[in-house]
N, C-alpha and C. Protein backbone atom coordinates (compact mmCIF):
# COMPACT_ATOMS: atom_id res chain seq x y z
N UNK A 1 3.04 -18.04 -10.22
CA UNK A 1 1.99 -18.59 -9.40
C UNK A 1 1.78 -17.76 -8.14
N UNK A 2 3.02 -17.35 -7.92
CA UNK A 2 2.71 -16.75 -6.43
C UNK A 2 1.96 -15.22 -6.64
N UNK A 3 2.09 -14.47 -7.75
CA UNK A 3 1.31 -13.07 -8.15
C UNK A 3 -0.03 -13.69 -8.40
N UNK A 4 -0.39 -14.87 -8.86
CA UNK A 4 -1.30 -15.04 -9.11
C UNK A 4 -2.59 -16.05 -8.37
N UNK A 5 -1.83 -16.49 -7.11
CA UNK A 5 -2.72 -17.46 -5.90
C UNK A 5 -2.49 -16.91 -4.73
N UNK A 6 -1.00 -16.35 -4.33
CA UNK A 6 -0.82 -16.09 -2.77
C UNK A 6 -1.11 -14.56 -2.40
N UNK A 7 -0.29 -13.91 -3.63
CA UNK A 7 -0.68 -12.22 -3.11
C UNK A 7 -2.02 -11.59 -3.03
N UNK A 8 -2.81 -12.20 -3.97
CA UNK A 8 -4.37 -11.42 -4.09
C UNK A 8 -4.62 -11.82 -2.27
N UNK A 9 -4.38 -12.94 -1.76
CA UNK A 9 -4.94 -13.22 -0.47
C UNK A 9 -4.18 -12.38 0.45
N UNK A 10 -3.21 -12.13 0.61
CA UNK A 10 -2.46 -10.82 1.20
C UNK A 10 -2.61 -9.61 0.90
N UNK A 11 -3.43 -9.33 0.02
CA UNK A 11 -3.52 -7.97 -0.06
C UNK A 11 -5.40 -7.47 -0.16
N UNK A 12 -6.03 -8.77 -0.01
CA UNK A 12 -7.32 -8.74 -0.47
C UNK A 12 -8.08 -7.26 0.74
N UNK A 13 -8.27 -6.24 -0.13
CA UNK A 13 -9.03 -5.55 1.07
C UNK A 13 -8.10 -4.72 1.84
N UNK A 14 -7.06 -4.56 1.37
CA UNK A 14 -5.95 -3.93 2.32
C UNK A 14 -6.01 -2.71 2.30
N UNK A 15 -6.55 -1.35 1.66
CA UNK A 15 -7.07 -0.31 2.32
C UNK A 15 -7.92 -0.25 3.50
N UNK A 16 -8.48 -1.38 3.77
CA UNK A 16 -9.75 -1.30 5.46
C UNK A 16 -9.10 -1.67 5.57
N UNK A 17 -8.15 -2.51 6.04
CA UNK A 17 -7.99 -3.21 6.75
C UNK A 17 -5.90 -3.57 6.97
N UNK A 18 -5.49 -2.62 6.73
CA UNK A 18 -3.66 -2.25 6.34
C UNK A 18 -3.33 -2.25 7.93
N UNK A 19 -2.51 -3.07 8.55
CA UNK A 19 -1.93 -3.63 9.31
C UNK A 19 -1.24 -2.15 9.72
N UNK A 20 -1.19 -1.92 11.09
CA UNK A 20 -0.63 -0.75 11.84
C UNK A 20 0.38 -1.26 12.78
N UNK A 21 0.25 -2.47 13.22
CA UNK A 21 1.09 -2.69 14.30
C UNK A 21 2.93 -3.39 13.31
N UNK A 22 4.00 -3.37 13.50
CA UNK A 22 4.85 -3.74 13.07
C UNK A 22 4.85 -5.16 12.93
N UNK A 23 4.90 -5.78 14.23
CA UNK A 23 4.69 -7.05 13.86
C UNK A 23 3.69 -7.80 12.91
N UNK A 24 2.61 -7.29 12.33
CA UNK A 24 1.96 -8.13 11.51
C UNK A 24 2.01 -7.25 10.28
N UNK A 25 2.79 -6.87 10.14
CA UNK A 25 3.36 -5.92 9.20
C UNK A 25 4.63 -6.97 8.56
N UNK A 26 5.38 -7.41 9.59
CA UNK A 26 6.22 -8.15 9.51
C UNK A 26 5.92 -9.73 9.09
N UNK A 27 4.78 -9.90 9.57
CA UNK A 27 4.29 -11.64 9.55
C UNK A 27 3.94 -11.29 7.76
N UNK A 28 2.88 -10.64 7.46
CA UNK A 28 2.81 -10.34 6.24
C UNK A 28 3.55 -10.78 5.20
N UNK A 29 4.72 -9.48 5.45
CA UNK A 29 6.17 -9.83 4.52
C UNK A 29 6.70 -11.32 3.89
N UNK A 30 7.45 -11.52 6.03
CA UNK A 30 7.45 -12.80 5.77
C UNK A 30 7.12 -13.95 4.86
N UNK A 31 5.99 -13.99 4.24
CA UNK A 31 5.15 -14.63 3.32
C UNK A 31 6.06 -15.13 1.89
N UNK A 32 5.83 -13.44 1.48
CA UNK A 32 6.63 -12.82 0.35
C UNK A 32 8.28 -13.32 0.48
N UNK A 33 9.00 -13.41 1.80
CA UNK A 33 10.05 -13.69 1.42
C UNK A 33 10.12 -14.70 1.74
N UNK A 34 9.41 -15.84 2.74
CA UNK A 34 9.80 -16.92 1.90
C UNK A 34 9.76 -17.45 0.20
N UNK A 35 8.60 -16.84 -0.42
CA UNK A 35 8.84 -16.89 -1.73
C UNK A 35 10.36 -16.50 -2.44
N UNK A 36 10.51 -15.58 -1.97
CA UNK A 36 11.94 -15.18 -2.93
C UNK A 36 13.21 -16.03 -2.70
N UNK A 37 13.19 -16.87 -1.49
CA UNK A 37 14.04 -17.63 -1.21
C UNK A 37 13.96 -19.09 -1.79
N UNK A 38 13.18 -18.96 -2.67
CA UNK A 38 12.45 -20.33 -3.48
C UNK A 38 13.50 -20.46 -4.74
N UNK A 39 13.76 -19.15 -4.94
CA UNK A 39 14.61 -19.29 -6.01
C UNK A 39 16.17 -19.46 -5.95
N UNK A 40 16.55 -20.97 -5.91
CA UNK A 40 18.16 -21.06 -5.40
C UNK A 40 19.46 -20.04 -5.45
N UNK A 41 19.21 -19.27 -7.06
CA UNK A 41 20.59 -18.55 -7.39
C UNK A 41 20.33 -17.31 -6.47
N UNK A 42 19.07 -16.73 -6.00
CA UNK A 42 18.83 -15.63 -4.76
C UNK A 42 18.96 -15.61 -4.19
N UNK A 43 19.20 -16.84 -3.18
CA UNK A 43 19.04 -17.20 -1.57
C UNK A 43 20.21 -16.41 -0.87
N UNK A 44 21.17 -16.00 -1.56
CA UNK A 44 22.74 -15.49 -0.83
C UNK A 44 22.39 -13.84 -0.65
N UNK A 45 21.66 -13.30 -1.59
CA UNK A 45 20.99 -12.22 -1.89
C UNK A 45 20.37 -11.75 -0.70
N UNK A 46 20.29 -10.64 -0.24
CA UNK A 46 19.39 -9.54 0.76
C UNK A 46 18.15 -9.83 0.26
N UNK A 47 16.72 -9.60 1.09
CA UNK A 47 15.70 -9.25 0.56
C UNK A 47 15.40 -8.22 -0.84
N UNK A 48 15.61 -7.18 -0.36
CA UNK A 48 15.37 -6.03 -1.03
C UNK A 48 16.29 -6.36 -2.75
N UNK A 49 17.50 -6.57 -2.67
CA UNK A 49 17.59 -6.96 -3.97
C UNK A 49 16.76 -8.25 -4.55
N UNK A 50 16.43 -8.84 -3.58
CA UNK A 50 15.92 -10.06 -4.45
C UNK A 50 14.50 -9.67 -5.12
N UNK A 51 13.57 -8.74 -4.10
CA UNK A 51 12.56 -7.87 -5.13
C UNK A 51 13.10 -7.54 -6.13
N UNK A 52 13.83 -6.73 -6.42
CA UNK A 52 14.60 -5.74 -7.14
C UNK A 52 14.68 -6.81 -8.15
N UNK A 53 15.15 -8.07 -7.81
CA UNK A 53 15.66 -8.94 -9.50
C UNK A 53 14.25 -9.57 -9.85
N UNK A 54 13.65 -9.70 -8.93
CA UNK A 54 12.03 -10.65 -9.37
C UNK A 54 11.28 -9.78 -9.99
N UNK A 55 11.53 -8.27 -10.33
CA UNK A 55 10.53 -6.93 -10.23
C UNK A 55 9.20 -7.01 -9.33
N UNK A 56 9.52 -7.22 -7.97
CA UNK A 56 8.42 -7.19 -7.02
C UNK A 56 8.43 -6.08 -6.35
N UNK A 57 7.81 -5.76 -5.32
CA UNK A 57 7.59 -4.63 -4.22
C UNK A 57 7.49 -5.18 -3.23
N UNK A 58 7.82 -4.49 -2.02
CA UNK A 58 7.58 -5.23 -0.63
C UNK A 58 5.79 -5.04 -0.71
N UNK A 59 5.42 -5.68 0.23
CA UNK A 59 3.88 -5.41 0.66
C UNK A 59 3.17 -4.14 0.80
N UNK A 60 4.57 -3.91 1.99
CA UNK A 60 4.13 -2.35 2.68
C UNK A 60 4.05 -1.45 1.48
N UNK A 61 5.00 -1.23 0.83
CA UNK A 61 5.24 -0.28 -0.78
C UNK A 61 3.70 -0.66 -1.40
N UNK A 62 3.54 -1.86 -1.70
CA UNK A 62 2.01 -2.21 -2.33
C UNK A 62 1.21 -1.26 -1.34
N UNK A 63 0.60 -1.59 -0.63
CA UNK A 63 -0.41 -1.03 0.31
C UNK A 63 -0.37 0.24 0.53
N UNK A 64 0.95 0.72 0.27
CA UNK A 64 0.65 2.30 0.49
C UNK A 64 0.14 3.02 -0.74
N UNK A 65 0.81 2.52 -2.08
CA UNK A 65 0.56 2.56 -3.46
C UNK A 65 -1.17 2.34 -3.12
N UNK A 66 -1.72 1.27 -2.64
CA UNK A 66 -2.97 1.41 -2.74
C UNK A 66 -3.94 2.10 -2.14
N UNK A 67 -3.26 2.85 -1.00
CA UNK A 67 -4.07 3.55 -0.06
C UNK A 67 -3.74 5.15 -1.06
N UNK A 68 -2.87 5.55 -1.55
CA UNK A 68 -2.80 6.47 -2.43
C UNK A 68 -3.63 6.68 -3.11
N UNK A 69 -3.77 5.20 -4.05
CA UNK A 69 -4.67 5.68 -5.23
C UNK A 69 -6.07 5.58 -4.86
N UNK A 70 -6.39 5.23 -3.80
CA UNK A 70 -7.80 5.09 -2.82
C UNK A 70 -8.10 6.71 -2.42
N UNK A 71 -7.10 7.85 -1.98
CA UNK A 71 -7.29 8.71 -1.74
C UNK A 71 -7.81 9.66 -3.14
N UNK A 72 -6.84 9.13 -4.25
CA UNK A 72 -6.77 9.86 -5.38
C UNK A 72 -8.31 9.53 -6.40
N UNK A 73 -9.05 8.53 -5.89
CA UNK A 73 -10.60 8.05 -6.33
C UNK A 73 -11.25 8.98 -5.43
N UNK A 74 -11.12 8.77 -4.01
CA UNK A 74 -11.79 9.64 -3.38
C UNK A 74 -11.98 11.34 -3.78
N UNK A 75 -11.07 11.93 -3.75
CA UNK A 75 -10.84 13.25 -4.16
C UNK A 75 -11.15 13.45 -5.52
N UNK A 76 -11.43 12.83 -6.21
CA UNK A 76 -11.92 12.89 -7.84
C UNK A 76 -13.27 12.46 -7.89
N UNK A 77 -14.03 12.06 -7.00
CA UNK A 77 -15.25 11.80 -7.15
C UNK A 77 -15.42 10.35 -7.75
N UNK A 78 -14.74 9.25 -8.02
CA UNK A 78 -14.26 7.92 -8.50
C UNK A 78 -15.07 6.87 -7.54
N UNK A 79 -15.26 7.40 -6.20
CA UNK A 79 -15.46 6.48 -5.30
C UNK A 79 -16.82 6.91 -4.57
N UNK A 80 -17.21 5.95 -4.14
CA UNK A 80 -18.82 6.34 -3.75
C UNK A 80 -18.53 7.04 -1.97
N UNK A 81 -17.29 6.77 -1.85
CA UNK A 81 -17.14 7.32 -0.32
C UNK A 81 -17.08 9.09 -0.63
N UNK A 82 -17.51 9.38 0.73
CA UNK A 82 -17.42 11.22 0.26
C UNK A 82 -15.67 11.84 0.95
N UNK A 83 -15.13 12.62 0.67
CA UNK A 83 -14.26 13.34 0.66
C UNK A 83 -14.14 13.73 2.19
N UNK A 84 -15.43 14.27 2.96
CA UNK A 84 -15.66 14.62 4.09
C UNK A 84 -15.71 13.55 4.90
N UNK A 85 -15.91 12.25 4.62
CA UNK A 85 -15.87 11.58 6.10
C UNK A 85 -14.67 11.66 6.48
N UNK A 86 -13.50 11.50 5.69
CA UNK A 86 -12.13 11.25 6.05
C UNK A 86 -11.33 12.27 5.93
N UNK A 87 -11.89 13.25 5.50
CA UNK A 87 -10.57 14.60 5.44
C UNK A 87 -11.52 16.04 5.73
N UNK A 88 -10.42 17.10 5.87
CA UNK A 88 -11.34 17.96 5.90
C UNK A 88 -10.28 19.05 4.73
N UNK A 89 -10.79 19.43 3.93
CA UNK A 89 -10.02 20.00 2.68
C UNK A 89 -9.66 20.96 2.57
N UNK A 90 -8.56 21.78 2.86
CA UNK A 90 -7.92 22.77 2.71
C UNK A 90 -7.72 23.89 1.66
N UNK A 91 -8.75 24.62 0.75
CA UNK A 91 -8.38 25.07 -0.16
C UNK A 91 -7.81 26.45 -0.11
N UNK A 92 -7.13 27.04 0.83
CA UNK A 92 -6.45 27.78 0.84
C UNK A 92 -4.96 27.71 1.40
N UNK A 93 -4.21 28.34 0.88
CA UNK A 93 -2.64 28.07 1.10
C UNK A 93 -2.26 26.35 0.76
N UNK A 94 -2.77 26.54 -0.65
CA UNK A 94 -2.46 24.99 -0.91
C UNK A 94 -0.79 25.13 -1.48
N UNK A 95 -0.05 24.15 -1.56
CA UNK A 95 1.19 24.12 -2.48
C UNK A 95 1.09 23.54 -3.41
N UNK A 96 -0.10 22.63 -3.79
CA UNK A 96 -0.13 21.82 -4.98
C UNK A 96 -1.57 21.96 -5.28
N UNK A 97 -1.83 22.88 -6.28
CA UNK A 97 -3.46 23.11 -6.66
C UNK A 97 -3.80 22.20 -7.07
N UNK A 98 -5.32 21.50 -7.17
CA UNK A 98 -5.64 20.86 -7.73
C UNK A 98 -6.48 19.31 -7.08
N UNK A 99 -5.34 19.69 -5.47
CA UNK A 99 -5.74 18.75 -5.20
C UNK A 99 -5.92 18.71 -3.88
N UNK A 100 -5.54 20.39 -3.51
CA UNK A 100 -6.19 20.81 -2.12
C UNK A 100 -5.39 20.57 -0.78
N UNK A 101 -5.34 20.94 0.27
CA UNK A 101 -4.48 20.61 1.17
C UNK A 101 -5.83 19.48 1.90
N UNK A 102 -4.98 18.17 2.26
CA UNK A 102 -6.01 17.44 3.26
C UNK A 102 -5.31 17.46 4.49
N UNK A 103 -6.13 17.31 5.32
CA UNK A 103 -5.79 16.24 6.91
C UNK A 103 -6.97 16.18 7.48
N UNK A 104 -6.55 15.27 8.44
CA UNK A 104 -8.23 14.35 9.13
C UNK A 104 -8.42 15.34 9.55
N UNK A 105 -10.35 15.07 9.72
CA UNK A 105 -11.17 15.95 10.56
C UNK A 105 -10.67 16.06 12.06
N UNK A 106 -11.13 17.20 12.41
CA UNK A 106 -11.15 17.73 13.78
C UNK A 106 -12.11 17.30 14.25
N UNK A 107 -12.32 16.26 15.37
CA UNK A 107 -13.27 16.07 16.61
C UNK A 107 -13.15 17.05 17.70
């Protein structure tokens, strides 16, 4: 129930909108682990293993996974956003062809 009512609302939109400050980075989580503490034989358990036995991910791990594959649409032409608003593309002295050296534009 909880993959399927609570997380879509925690994660709805989370490339615009991915939490920078720690603390609501933290409130986030929170969420998630009260869930894992739902399950009695876990509760003695650390966080991180208790993902580990539920096969979950923390949030943050989600969100970065999604800001990845947000980059990896972008750069493939997948996404209606252009390549240039957000990067400026490096195709020389790349280490990994294919996919170009990025970093943000220069103002």
């Amino acid at each position: 129930m909880y993959k399927s009512f609570v997380r879509p609302h925690l994660e709805y939109c989370s490339p615009a909108w991915s939490p920078h400050y720690q603390k609501d980075k933290e409130l986030l989580e929170r969420v998630q682990h009260r869930f894992t503490r739902m399950f009695r034989h876990l509760r003695q358990l650390d966080y991180s293993t208790r993902l580990d036995i539920l096969g979950l991910w923390s949030l943050e791990e989600r969100r970065n996974r999604a800001d990845l594959i947000e980059v990896f649409y972008i750069m493939r032409g997948f996404s209606l956003i252009s390549v240039d608003e957000f990067f400026e593309v490096n195709n020389r002295d790349v280490a990994r062809p294919g996919l170009g050296g990025l970093k943000p534009p220069q103002t």
